[in-house]
Protein backbone atom coordinates (compact mmCIF):
# COMPACT_ATOMS: atom_id res chain seq x y z
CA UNK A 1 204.69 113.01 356.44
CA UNK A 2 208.17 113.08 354.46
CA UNK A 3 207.55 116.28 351.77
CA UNK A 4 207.28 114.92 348.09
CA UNK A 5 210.18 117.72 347.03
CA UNK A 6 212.88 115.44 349.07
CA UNK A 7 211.58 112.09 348.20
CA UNK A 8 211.72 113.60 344.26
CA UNK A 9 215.51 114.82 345.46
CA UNK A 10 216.46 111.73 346.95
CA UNK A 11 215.41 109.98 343.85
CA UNK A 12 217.08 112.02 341.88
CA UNK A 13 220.65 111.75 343.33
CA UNK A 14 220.31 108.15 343.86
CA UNK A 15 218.87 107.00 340.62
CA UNK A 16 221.64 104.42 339.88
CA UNK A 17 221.10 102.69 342.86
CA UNK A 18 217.47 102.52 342.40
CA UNK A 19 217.58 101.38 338.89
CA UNK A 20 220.42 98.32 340.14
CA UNK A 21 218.26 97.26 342.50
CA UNK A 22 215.43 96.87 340.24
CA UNK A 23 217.16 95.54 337.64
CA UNK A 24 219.36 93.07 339.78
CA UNK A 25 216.75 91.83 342.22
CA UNK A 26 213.55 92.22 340.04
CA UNK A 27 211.14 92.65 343.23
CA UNK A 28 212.98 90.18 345.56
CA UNK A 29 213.95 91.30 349.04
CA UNK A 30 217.75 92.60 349.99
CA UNK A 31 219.80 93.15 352.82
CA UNK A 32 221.67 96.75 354.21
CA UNK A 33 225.23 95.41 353.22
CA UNK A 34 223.86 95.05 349.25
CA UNK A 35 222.95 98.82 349.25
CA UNK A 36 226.10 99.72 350.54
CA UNK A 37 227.78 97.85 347.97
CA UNK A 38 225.85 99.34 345.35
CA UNK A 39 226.66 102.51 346.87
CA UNK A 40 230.23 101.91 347.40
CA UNK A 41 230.71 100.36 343.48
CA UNK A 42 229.06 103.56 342.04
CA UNK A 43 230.55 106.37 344.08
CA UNK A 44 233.75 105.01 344.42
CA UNK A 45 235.26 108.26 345.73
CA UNK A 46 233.15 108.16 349.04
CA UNK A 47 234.44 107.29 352.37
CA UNK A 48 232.89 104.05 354.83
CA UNK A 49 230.77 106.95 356.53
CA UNK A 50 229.10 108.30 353.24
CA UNK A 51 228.13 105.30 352.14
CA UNK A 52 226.99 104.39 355.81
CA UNK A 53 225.28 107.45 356.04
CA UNK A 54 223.75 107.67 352.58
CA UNK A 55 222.18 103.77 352.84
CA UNK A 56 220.80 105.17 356.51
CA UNK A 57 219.03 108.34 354.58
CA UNK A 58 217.06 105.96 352.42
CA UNK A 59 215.86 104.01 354.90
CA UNK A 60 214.92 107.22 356.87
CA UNK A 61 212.80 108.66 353.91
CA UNK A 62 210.82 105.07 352.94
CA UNK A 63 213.06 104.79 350.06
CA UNK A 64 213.55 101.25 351.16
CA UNK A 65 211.94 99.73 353.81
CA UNK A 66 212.41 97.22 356.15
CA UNK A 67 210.12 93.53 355.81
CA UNK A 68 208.38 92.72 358.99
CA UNK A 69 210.03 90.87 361.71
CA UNK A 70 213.15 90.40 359.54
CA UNK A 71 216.42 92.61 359.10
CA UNK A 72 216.05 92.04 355.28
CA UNK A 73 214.91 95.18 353.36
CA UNK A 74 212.69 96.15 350.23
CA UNK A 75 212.12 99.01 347.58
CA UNK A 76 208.81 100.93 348.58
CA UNK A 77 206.32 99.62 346.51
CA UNK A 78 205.15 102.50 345.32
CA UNK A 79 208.45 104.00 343.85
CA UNK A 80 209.47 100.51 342.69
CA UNK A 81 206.26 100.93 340.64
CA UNK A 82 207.63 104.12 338.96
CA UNK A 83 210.66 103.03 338.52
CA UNK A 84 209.63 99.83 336.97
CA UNK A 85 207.25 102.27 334.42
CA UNK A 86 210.30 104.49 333.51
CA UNK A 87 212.59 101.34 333.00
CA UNK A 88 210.17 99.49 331.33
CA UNK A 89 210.29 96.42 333.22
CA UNK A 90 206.22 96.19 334.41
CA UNK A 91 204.94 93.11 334.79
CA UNK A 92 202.36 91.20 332.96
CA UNK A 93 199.22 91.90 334.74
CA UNK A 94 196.01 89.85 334.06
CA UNK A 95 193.02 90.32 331.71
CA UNK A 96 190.72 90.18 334.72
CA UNK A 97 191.48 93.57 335.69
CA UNK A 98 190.51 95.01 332.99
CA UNK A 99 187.19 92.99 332.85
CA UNK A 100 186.37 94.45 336.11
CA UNK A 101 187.17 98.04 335.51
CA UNK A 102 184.99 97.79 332.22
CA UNK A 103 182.32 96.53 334.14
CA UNK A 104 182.32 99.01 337.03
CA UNK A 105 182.34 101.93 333.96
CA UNK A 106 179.53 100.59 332.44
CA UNK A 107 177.91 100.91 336.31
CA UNK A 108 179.36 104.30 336.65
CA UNK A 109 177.39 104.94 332.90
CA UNK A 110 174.08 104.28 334.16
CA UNK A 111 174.67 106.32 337.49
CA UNK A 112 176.05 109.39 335.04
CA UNK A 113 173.03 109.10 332.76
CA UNK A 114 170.66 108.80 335.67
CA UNK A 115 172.29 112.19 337.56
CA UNK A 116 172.21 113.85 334.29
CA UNK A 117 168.13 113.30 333.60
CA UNK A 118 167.78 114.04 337.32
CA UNK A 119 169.98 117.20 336.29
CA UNK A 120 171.69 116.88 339.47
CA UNK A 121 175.37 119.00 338.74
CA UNK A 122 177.06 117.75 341.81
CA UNK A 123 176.06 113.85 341.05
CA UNK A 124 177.25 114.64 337.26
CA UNK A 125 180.59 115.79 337.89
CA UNK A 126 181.75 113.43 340.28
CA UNK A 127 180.85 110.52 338.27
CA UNK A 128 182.43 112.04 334.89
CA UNK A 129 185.02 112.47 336.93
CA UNK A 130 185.28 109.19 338.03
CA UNK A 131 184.50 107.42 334.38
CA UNK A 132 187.56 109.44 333.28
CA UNK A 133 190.14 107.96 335.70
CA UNK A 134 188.52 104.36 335.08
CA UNK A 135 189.19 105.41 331.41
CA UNK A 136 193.18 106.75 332.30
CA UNK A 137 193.71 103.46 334.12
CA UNK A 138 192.50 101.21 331.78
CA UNK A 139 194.87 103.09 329.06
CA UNK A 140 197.62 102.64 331.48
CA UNK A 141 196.74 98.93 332.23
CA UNK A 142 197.10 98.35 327.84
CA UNK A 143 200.50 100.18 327.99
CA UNK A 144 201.76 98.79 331.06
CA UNK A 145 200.96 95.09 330.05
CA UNK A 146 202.52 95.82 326.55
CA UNK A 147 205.65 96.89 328.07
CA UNK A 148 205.84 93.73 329.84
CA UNK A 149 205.26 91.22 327.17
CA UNK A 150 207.79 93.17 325.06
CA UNK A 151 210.14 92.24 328.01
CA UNK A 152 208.77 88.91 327.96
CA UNK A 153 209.88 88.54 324.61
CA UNK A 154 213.43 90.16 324.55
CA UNK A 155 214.00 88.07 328.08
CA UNK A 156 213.01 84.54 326.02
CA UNK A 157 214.98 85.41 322.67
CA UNK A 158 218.30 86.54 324.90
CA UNK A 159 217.78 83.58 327.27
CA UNK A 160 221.23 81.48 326.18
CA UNK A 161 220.90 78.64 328.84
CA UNK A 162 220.97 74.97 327.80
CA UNK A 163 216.91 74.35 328.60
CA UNK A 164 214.78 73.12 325.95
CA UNK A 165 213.14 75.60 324.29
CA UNK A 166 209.46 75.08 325.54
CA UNK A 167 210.85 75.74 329.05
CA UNK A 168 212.81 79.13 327.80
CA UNK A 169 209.42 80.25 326.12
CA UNK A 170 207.06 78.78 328.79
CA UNK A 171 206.05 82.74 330.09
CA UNK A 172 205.40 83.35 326.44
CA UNK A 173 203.11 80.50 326.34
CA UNK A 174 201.59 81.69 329.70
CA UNK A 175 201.30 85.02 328.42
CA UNK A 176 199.47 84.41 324.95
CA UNK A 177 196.81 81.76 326.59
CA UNK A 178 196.06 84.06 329.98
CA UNK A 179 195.92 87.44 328.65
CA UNK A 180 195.92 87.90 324.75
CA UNK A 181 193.41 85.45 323.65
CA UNK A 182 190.90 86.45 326.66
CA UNK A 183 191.77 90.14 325.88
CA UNK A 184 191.28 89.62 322.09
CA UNK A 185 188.10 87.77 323.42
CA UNK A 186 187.04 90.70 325.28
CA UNK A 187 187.62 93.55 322.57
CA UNK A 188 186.76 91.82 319.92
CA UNK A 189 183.65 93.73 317.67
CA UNK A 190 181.05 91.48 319.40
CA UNK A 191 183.05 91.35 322.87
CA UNK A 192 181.59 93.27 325.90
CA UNK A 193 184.16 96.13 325.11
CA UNK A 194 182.95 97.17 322.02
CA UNK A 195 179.06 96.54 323.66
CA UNK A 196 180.27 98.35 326.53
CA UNK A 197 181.79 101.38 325.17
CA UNK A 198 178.78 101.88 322.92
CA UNK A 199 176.05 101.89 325.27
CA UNK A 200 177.89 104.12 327.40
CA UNK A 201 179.03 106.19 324.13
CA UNK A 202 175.50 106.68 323.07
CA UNK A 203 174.25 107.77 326.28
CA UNK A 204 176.85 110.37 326.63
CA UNK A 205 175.24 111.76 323.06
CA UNK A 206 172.03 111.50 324.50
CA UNK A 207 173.00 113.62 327.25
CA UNK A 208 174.61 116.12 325.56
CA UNK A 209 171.77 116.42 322.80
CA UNK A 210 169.94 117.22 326.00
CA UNK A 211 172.04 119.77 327.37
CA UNK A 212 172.05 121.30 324.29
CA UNK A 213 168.26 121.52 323.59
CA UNK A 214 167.59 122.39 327.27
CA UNK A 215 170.38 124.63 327.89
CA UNK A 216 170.72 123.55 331.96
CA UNK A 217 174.39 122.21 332.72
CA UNK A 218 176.17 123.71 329.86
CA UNK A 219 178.80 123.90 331.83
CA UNK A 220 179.17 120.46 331.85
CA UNK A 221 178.86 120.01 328.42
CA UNK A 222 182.63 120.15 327.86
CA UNK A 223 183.58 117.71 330.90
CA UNK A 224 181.32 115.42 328.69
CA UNK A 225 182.26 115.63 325.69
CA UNK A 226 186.09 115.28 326.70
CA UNK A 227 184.60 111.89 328.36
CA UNK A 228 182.86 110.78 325.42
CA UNK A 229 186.35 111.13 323.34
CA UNK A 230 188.47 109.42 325.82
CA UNK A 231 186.41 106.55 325.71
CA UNK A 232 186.48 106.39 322.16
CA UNK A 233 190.45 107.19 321.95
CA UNK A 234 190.60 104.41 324.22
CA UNK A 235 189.50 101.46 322.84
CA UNK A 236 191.11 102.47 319.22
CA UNK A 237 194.22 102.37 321.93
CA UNK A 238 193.13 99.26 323.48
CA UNK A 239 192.74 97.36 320.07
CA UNK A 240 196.26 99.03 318.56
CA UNK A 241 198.03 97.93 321.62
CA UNK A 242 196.59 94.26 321.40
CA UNK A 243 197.88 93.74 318.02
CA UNK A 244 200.79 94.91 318.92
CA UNK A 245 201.15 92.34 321.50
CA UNK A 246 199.95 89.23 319.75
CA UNK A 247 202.19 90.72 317.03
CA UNK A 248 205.51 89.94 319.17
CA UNK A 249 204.18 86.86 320.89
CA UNK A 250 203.03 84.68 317.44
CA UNK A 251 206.45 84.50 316.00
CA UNK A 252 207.82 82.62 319.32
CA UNK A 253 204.54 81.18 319.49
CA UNK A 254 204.75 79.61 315.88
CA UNK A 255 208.62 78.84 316.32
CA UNK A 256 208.22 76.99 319.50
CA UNK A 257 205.15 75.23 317.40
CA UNK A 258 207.55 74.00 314.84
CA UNK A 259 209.87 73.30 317.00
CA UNK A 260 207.96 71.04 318.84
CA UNK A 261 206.54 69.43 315.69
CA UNK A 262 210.05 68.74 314.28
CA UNK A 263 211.37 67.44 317.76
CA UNK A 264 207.92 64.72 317.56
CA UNK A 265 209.50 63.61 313.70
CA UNK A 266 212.89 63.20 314.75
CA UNK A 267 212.02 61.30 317.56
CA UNK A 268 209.61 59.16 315.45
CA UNK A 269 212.26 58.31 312.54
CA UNK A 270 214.72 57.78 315.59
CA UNK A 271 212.38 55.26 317.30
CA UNK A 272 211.96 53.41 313.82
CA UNK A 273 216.09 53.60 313.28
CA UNK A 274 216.39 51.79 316.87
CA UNK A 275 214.47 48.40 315.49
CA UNK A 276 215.11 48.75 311.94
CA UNK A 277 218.42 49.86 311.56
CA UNK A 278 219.71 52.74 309.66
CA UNK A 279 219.88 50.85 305.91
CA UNK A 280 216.54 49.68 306.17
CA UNK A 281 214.78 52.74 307.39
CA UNK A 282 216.75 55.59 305.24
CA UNK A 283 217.52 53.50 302.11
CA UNK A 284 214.50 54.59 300.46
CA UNK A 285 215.27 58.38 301.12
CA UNK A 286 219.24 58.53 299.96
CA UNK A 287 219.85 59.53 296.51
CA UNK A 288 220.50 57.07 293.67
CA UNK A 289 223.50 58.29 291.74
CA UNK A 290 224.76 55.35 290.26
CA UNK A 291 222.58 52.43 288.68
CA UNK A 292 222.86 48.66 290.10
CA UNK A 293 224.77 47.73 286.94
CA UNK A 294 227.55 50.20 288.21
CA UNK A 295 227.56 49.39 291.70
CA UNK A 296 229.15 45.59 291.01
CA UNK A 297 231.03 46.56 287.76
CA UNK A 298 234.67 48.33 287.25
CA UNK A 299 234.03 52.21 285.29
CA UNK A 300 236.18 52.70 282.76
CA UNK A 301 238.18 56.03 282.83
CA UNK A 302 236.49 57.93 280.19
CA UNK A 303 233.20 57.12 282.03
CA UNK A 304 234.22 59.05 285.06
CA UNK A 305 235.62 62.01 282.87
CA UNK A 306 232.13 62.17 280.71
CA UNK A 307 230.27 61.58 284.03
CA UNK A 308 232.56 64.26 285.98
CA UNK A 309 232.27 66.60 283.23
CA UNK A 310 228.28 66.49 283.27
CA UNK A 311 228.07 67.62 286.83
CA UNK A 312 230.90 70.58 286.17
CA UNK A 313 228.26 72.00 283.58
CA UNK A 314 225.35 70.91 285.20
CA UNK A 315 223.22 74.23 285.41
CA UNK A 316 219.58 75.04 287.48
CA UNK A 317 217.26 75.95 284.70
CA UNK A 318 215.66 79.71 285.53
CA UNK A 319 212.45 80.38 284.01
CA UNK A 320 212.71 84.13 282.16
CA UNK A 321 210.17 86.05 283.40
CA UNK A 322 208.38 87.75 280.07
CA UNK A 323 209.21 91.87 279.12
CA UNK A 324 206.85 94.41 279.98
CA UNK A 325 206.61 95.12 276.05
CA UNK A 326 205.23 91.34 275.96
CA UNK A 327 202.23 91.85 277.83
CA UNK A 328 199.35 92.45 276.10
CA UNK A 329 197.69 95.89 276.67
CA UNK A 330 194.68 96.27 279.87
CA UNK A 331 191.84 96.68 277.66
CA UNK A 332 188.60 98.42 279.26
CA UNK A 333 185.43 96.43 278.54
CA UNK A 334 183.00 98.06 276.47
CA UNK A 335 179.94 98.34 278.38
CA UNK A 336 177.44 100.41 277.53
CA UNK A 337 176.27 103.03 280.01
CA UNK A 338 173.97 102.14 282.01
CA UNK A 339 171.28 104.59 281.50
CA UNK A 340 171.32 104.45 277.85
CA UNK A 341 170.57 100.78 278.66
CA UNK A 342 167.57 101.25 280.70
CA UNK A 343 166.21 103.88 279.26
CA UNK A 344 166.23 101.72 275.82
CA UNK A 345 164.58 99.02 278.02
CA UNK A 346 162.08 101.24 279.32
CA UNK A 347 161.23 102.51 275.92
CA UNK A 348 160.55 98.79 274.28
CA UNK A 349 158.63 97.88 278.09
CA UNK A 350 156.48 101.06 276.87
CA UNK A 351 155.55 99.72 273.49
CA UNK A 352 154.19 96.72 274.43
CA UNK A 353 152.49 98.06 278.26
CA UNK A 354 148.59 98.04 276.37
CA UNK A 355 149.45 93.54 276.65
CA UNK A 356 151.07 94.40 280.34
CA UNK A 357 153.27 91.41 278.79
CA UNK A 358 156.17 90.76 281.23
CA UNK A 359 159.41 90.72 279.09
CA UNK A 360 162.46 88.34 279.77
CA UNK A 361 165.47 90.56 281.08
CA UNK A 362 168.06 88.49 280.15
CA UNK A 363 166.29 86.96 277.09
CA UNK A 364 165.87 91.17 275.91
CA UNK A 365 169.95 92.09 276.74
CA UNK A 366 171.41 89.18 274.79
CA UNK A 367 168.96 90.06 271.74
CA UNK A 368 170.27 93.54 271.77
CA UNK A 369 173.85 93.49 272.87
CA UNK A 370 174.92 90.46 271.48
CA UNK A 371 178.28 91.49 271.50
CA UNK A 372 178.23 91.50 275.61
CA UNK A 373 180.96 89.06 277.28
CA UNK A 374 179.14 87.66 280.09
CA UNK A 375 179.97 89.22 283.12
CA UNK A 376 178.89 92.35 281.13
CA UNK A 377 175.39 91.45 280.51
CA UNK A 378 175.27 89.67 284.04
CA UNK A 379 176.12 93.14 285.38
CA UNK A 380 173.09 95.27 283.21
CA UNK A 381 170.97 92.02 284.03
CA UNK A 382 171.58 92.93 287.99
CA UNK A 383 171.30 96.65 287.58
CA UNK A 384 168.07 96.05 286.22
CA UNK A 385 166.96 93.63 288.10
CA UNK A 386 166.90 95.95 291.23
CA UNK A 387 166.07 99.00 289.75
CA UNK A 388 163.65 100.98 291.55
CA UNK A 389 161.25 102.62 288.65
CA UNK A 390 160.52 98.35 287.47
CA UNK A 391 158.53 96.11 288.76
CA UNK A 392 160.72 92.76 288.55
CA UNK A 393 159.38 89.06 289.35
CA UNK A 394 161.15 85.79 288.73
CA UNK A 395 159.44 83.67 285.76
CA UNK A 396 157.02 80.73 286.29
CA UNK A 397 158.65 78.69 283.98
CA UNK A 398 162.81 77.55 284.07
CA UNK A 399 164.89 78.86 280.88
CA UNK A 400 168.19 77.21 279.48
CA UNK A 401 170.20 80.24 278.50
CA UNK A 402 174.40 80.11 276.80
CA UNK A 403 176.89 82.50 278.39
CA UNK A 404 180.54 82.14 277.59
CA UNK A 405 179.92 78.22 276.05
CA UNK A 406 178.26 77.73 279.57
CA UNK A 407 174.49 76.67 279.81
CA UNK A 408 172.39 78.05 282.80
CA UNK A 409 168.96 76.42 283.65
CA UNK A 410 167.05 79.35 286.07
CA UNK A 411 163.67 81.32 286.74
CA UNK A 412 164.86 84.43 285.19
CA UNK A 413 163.69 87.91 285.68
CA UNK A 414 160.64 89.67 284.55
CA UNK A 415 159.92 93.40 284.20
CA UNK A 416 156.48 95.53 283.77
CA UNK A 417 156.62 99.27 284.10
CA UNK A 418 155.60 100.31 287.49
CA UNK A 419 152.10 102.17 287.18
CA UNK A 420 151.58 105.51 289.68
């Protein structure tokens, strides 16, 4: 086994080379003679036999690696996977992943709440242990697929090539319709994320409400609630990095919408120029500056100079938008407060409880605050509508009441005092 100390050396030293290759051949497989150009173009200064011997050294430590039964050569995956994280240049992976790791946590949920009311400590650990790198990897799934579409979007906006632009934004296409509308899907407050996350959430306080009023596994206690936290810190993470994502996709999204909309017109008014001619199709769209009478009859020259000068002092008319010291003062309604109100209700409801006669909410506000616009006396006609100490029922009989020059027909409300 090749000691991590020289592979983290060799990485080290020959981080320009690494980073070229990524960069240049994005995955794809190379031969010797490219590293030793690589080599040879960034340390100009060594001989045939460095470079020889260098090129040699990464092939001894896995660096690169050869592709079976063929003299071509690749990076090792698993440092072309780190160097693609710390470049920034991941991949988009697909929403399916994710899916499956949420599923096997919510699995890995009923297994930790099972070992914890079994209060099995071995059985616990290992399976909090295991929900929190399903939790790390999911994280590093959101962050690793944002990184990509952000180089999905930087690669379409540079891309200078003479395509049309639905083939220069096809992976952004790809991109929106394979993983940000199922992911959206997925997270969204109904989704199985959010339904996931919960149930595992709330058994996770269940268990630690346990611990607590047991006071077996306390030890434990901790690991748990650092599990519990993750999980919530991760889908706040999961939802953050989302929007960022559709947020960069939906503006080449949108242009390559209108752009395709506007190619469909011009093609349509082209298609109608082809058998109509371009008189016959545009004539009713070009501007009519001068009137038939003009177009078959000689101007004189101080019709040109009056009609010359009007355009020189032709000017856009601006609407002025009003001062500050026009605008009438905000004035604040005067509404009465509310408990004045009901308790003057309540009082008048008392003088008349020997009847029990029911009396007409509205009917008893507009008698006594007549002054009331009327979304103030709709708002005391709510409050006491629902308030708690009144017994309120709608009336038998329909009523034709006048707010604001506006006629109503409706059952209105009744109130009794309620009787202990």
């Amino acid at each position: 086994m090749i000691p991590p100390k020289k592979i983290l050396n060799i990485l080290s030293e020959h981080w320009p080379l690494i980073e070229t290759l990524i960069t240049r051949f994005n995955m794809a497989d190379f031969n010797i003679h490219d590293v030793q150009t690589i080599l040879k173009a960034k340390y100009p200064s060594w001989t045939g036999e460095k470079v020889f011997k260098e090129a040699n050294r990464l092939l001894t430590h896995d660096i690169v690696i050869p592709l079976a039964k063929s003299s071509q050569l690749e990076l090792n995956r698993s440092i072309a996977e780190f160097a693609q994280y710390l470049l920034q240049e991941e991949n988009l992976g697909i929403a399916e992943e994710v899916h499956v790791l949420v599923r096997d946590l919510a699995r890995l949920g009923q297994r930790l709440t099972q070992a914890g009311q079994d209060e099995d400590i071995d059985e616990l650990r290992r399976y909090a242990r295991i929900m929190d790198e399903r939790v790390r990897k999911i994280v590093k799934l959101f962050y690793h697929n944002e990184n990509a579409i952000l180089n999905i979007v930087e690669q379409a906006k540079a891309d200078e090539s003479h395509r049309s632009l639905a083939k220069r934004y096809q992976a952004v296409i790809e991109a929106f319709d394979q993983y940000i509308e199922p992911m959206l899907e997925m997270i969204d407050i109904g989704g199985e994320f959010k339904a996931c996350f919960t149930t595992i959430e709330t058994h996770i306080s269940d268990l630690l409400e346990q611990i607590s009023l047991s006071g077996k596994l306390f030890s434990e206690k901790r690991q748990l609630e650092q599990l519990r936290t993750r999980i919530l810190d991760m889908h706040l993470s999961g939802r953050e990095s989302l929007r960022k994502s559709a947020d960069m996709l939906m503006p080449l999204r949108e242009e390559l919408r209108r752009n395709t909309l506007l190619t469909r017109q011009v093609a349509k008014v082209l298609g109608v120029i082809r058998k109509q001619g371009v008189d016959a199709t545009l004539s009713h769209s070009q501007p009519h500056i001068t009137s038939d009478l003009q177009k078959f009859s000689l101007g004189q020259a101080h019709q040109m100079v009056a009609y010359m000068a009007h355009i020189a002092q032709f000017e856009q008319e601006e609407y002025q938008l009003p001062d500050q010291s026009h605008v009438p003062a905000f004035i604040n309604p005067n509404i009465p407060e509310y408990n004045a109100v009901k308790t003057r209700f309540n009082a008048q409801l008392a003088l008349s409880s020997d009847n029990a006669q029911p009396h007409n909410i509205i009917n008893w506000l507009d008698t006594t605050y007549p002054a009331l616009e009327a979304d103030e006396m709709l708002f005391l006609y709510q409050k006491l509508a629902n308030d708690d100490q009144l017994h309120v029922a709608h009336s038998d009989d329909a009523t034709i009441i006048t707010l604001a020059d506006t006629q109503f027909k409706l059952h209105p409300y009744q109130a009794t005092l309620k009787t202990n």
